[in-house]
C-alpha atoms as a PDB file:
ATOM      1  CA  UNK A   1       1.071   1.168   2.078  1.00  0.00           C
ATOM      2  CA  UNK A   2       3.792  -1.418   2.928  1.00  0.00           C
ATOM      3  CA  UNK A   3       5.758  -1.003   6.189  1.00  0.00           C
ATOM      4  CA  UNK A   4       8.939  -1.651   5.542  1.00  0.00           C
ATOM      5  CA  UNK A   5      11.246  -0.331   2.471  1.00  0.00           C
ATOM      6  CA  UNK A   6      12.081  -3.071  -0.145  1.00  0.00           C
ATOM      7  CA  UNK A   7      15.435  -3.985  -0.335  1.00  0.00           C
ATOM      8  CA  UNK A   8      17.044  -2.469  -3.362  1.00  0.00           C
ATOM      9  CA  UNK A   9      20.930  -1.560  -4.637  1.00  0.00           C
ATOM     10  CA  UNK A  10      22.966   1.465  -2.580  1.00  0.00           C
ATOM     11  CA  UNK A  11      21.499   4.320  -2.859  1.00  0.00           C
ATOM     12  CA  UNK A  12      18.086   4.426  -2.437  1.00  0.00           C
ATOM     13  CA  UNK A  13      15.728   5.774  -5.452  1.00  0.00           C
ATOM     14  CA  UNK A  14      15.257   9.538  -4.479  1.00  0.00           C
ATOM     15  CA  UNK A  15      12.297   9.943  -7.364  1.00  0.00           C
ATOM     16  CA  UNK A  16      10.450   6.964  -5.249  1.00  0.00           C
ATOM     17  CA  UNK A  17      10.839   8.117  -1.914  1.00  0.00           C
ATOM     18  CA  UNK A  18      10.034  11.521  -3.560  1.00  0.00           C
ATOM     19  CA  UNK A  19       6.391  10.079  -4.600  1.00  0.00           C
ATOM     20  CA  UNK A  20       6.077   8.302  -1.255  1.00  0.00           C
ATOM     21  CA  UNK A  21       6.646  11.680   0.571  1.00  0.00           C
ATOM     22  CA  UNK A  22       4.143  13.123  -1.730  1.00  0.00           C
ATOM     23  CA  UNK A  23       1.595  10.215  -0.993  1.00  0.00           C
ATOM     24  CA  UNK A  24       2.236  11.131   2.493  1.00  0.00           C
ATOM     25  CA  UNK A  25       1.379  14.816   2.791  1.00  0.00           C
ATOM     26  CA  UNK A  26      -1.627  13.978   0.672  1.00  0.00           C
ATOM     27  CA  UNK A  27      -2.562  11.876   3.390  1.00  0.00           C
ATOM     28  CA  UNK A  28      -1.968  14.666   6.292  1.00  0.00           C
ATOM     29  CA  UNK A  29      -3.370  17.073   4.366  1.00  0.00           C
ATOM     30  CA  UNK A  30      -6.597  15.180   3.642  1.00  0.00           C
ATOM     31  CA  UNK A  31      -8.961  17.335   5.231  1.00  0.00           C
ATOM     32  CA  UNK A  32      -7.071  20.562   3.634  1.00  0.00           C
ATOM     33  CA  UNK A  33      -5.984  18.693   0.046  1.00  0.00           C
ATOM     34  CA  UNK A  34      -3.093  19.994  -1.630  1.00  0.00           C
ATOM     35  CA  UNK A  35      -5.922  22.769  -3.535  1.00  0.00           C
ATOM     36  CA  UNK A  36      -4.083  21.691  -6.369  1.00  0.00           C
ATOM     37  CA  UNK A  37      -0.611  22.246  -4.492  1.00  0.00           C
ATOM     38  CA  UNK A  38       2.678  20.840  -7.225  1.00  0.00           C
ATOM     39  CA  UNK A  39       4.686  19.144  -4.569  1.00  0.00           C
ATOM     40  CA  UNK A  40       8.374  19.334  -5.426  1.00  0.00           C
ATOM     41  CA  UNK A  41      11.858  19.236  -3.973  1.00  0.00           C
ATOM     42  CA  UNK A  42      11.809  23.154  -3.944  1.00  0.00           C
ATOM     43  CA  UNK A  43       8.384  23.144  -1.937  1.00  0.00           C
ATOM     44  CA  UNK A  44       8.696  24.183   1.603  1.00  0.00           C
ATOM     45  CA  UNK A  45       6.505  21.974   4.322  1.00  0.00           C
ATOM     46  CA  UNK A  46       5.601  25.888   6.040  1.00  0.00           C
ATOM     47  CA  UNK A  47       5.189  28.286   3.547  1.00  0.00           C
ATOM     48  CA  UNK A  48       4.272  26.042   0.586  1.00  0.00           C
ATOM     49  CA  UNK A  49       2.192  23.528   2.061  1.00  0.00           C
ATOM     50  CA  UNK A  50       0.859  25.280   5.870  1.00  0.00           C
ATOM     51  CA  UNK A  51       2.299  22.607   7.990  1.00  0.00           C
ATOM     52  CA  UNK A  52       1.740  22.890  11.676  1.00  0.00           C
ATOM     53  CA  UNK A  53       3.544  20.846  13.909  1.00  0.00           C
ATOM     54  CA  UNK A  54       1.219  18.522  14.349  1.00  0.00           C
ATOM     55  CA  UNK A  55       1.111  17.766  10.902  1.00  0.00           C
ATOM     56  CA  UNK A  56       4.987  17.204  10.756  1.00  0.00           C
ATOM     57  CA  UNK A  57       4.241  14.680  13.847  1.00  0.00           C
ATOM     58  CA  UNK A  58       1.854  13.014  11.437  1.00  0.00           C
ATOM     59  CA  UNK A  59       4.390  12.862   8.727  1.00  0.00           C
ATOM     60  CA  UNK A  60       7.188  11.593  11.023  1.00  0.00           C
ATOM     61  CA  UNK A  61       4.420   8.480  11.916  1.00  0.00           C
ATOM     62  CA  UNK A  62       3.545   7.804   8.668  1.00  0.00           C
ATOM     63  CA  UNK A  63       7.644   8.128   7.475  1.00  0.00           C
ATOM     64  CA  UNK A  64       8.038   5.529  10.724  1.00  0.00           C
ATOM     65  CA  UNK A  65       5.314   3.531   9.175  1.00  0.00           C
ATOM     66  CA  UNK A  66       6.628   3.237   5.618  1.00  0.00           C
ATOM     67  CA  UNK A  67      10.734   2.863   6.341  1.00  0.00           C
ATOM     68  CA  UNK A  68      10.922   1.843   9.683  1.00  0.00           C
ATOM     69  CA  UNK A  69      13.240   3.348  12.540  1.00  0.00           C
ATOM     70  CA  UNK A  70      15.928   3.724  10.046  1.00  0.00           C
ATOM     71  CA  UNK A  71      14.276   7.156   9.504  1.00  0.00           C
ATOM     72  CA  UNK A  72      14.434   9.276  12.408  1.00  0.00           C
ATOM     73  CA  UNK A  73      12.478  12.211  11.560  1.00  0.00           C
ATOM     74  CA  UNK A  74      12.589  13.630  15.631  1.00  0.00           C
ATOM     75  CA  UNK A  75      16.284  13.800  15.631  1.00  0.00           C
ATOM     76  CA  UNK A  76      16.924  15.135  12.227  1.00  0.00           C
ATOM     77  CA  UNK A  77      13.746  17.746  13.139  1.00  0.00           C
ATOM     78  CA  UNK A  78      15.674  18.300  16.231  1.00  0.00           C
ATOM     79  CA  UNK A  79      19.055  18.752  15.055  1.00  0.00           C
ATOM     80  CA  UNK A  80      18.023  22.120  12.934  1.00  0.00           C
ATOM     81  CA  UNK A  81      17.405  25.565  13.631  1.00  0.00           C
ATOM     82  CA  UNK A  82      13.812  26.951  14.156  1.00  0.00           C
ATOM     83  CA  UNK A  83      14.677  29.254  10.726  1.00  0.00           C
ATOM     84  CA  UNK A  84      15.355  25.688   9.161  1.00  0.00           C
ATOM     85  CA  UNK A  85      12.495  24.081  10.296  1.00  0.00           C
ATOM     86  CA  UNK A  86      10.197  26.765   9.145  1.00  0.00           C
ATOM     87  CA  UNK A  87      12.310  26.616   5.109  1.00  0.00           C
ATOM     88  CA  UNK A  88      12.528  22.755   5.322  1.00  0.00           C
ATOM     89  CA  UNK A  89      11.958  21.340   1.979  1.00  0.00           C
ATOM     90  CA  UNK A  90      10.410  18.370   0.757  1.00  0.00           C
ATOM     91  CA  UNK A  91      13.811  17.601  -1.055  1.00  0.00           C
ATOM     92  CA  UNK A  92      15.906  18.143   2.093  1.00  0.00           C
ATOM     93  CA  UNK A  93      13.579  15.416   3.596  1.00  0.00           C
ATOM     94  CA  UNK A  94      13.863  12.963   0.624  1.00  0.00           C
ATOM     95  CA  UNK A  95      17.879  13.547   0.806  1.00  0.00           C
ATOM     96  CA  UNK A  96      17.355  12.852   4.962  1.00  0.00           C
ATOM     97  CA  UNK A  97      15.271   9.477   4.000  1.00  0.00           C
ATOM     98  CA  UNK A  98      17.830   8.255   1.167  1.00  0.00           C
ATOM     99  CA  UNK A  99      20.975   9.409   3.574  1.00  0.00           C
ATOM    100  CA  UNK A 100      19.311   7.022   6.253  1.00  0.00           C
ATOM    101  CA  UNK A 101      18.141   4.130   3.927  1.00  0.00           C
ATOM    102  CA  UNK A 102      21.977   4.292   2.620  1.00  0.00           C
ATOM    103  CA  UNK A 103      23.087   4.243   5.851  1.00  0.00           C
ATOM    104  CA  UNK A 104      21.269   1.219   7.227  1.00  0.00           C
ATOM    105  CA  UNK A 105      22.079  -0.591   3.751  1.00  0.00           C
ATOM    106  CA  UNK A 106      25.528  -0.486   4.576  1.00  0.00           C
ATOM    107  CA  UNK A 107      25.017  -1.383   8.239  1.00  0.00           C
END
């Protein structure tokens, strides 16, 4: 996996970052697998997929690892609810990374 995110037009490409996140859970959930899991905008990182928190501390490395600091998954983590935390979906994170990549494009 690359450590940076190419540079591309505004806007990043939510389908990519979409399959990244994917390739990431995979990852986290190595041990577990996905047992055949669809992962989707619509799936939820507790209910769906049986994230603990130290599996979203994984994630947030391997998110660090892949797009740099740009993508501060602590603080957005940190800026929700406990209810939200526990819905969070894997398309409110891809919206989160694009947001951020956008954001840092412009800078």
């Amino acid at each position: 996996m690359t450590t940076t995110h190419p540079a591309g037009p505004p806007g990043a490409d939510e389908d990519a970052i979409l399959a990244d996140i994917t390739a990431m859970i995979a990852q986290v959930l190595e041990d577990d697998g996905l047992d055949g899991t669809e992962v989707g905008t619509q799936t939820r990182f507790g209910r769906d997929l049986e994230f603990e928190s130290i599996d979203l501390v994984t994630l947030a490395g391997h998110l660090e690892a892949r797009y740099g600091r740009d993508v501060n998954f602590a603080e957005f983590v940190t800026s929700m609810e406990l209810d939200d935390i526990i819905e969070l979906t894997v398309g409110r994170l891809v919206e989160h990374v694009a947001g951020c990549l956008k954001s840092a494009e412009a800078a």
